[in-house]
C-alpha atoms as a PDB file:
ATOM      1  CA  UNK A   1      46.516  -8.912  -8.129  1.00  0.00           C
ATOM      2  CA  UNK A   2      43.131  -8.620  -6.645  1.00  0.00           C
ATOM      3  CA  UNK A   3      41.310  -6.031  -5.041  1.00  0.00           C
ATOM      4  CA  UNK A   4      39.739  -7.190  -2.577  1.00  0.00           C
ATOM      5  CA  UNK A   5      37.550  -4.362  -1.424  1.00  0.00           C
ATOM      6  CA  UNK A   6      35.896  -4.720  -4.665  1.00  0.00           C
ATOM      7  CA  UNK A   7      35.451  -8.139  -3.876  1.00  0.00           C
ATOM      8  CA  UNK A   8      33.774  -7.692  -0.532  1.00  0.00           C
ATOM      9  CA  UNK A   9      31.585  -5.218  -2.008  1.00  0.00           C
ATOM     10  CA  UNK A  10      30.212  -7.397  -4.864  1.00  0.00           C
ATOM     11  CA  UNK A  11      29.880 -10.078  -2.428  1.00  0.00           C
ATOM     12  CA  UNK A  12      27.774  -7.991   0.118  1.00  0.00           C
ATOM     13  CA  UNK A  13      25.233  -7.139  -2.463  1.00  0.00           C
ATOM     14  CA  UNK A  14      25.489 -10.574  -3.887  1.00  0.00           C
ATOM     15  CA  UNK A  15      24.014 -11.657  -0.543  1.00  0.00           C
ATOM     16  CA  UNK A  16      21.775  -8.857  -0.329  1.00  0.00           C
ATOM     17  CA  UNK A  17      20.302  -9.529  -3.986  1.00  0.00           C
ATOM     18  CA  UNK A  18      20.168 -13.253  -2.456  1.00  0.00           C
ATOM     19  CA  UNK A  19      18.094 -12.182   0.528  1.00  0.00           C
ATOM     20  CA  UNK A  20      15.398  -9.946  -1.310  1.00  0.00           C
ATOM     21  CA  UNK A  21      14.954 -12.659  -3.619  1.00  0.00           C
ATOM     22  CA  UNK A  22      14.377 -15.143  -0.790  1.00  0.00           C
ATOM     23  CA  UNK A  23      11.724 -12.918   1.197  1.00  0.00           C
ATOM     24  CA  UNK A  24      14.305 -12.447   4.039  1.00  0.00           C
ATOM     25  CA  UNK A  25      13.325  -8.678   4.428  1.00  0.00           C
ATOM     26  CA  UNK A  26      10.260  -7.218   5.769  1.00  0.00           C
ATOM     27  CA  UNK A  27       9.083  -3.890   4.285  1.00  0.00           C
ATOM     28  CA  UNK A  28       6.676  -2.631   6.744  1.00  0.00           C
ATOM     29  CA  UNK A  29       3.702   0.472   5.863  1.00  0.00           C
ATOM     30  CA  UNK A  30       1.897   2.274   7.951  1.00  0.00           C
ATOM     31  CA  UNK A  31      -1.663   3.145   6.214  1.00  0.00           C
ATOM     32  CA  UNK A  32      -3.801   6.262   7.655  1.00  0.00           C
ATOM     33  CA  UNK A  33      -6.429   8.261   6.960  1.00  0.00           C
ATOM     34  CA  UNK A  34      -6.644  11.614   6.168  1.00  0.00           C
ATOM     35  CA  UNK A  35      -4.120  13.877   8.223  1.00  0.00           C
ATOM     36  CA  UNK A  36      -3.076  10.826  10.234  1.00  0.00           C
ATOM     37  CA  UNK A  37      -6.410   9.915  11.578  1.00  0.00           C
ATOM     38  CA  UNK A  38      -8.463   6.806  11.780  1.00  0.00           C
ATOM     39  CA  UNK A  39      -9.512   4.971   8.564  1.00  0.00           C
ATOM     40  CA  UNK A  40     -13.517   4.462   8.578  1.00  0.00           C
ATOM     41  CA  UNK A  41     -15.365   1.697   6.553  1.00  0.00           C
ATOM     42  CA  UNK A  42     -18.852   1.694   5.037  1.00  0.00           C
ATOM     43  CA  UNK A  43     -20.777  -1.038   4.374  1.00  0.00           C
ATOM     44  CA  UNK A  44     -22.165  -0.537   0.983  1.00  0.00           C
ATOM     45  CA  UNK A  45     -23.800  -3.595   0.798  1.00  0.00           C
ATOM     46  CA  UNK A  46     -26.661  -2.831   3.289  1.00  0.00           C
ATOM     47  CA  UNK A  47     -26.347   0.489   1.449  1.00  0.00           C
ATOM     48  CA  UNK A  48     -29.329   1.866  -1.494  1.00  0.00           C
ATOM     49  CA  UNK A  49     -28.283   3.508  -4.624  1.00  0.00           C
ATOM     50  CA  UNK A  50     -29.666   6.308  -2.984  1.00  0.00           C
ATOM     51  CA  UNK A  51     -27.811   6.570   0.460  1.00  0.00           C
ATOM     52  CA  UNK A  52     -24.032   5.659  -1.607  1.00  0.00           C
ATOM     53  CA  UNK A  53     -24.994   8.572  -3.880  1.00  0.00           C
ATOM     54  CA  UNK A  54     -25.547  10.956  -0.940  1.00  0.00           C
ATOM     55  CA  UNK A  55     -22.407   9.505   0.723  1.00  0.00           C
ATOM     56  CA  UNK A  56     -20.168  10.170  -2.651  1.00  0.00           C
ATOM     57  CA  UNK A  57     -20.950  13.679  -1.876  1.00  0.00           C
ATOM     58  CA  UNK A  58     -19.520  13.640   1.784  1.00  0.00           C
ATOM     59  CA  UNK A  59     -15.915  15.270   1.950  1.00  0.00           C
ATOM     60  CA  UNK A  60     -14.035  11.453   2.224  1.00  0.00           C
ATOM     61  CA  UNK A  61     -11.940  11.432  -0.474  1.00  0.00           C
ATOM     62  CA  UNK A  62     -13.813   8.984  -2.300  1.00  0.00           C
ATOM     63  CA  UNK A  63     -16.158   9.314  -5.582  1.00  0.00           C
ATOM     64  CA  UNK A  64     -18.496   6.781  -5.933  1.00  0.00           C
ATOM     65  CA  UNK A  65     -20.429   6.714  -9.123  1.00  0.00           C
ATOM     66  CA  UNK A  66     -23.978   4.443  -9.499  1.00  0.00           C
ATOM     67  CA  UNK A  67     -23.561   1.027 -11.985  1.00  0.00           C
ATOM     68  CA  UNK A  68     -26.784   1.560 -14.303  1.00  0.00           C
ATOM     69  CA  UNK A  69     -28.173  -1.109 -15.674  1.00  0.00           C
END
């Protein structure tokens, strides 16, 4: 005798597994900036060693820390 809800079951995630391993679902993510604003971009490379170390000290979240050398 078969049970064939257990059968349907292991079939649905048989096709599930199937589709995740194909690509056939699309995981979408939302990226913001802090408290759901805008997220702002420097260019560092117009930038001097001197103007990214007074920018590291700005409240943005980000540390940046001068390659010596």
């Amino acid at each position: 005798m078969r049970d064939e809800a257990a059968e349907v079951k292991d079939r649905l995630r048989a096709s599930e597994l199937l589709g995740k391993s194909e690509g056939d679902f699309i995981t979408r993510t939302e990226i913001t900036g802090k408290d759901g604003g805008i997220i702002t971009g420097i260019d560092f490379s117009t930038r001097s060693t001197e103007e990214l170390i007074a920018i590291s000290g700005e409240d943005g979240g980000v540390t940046l820390s001068p390659i010596l050398g």
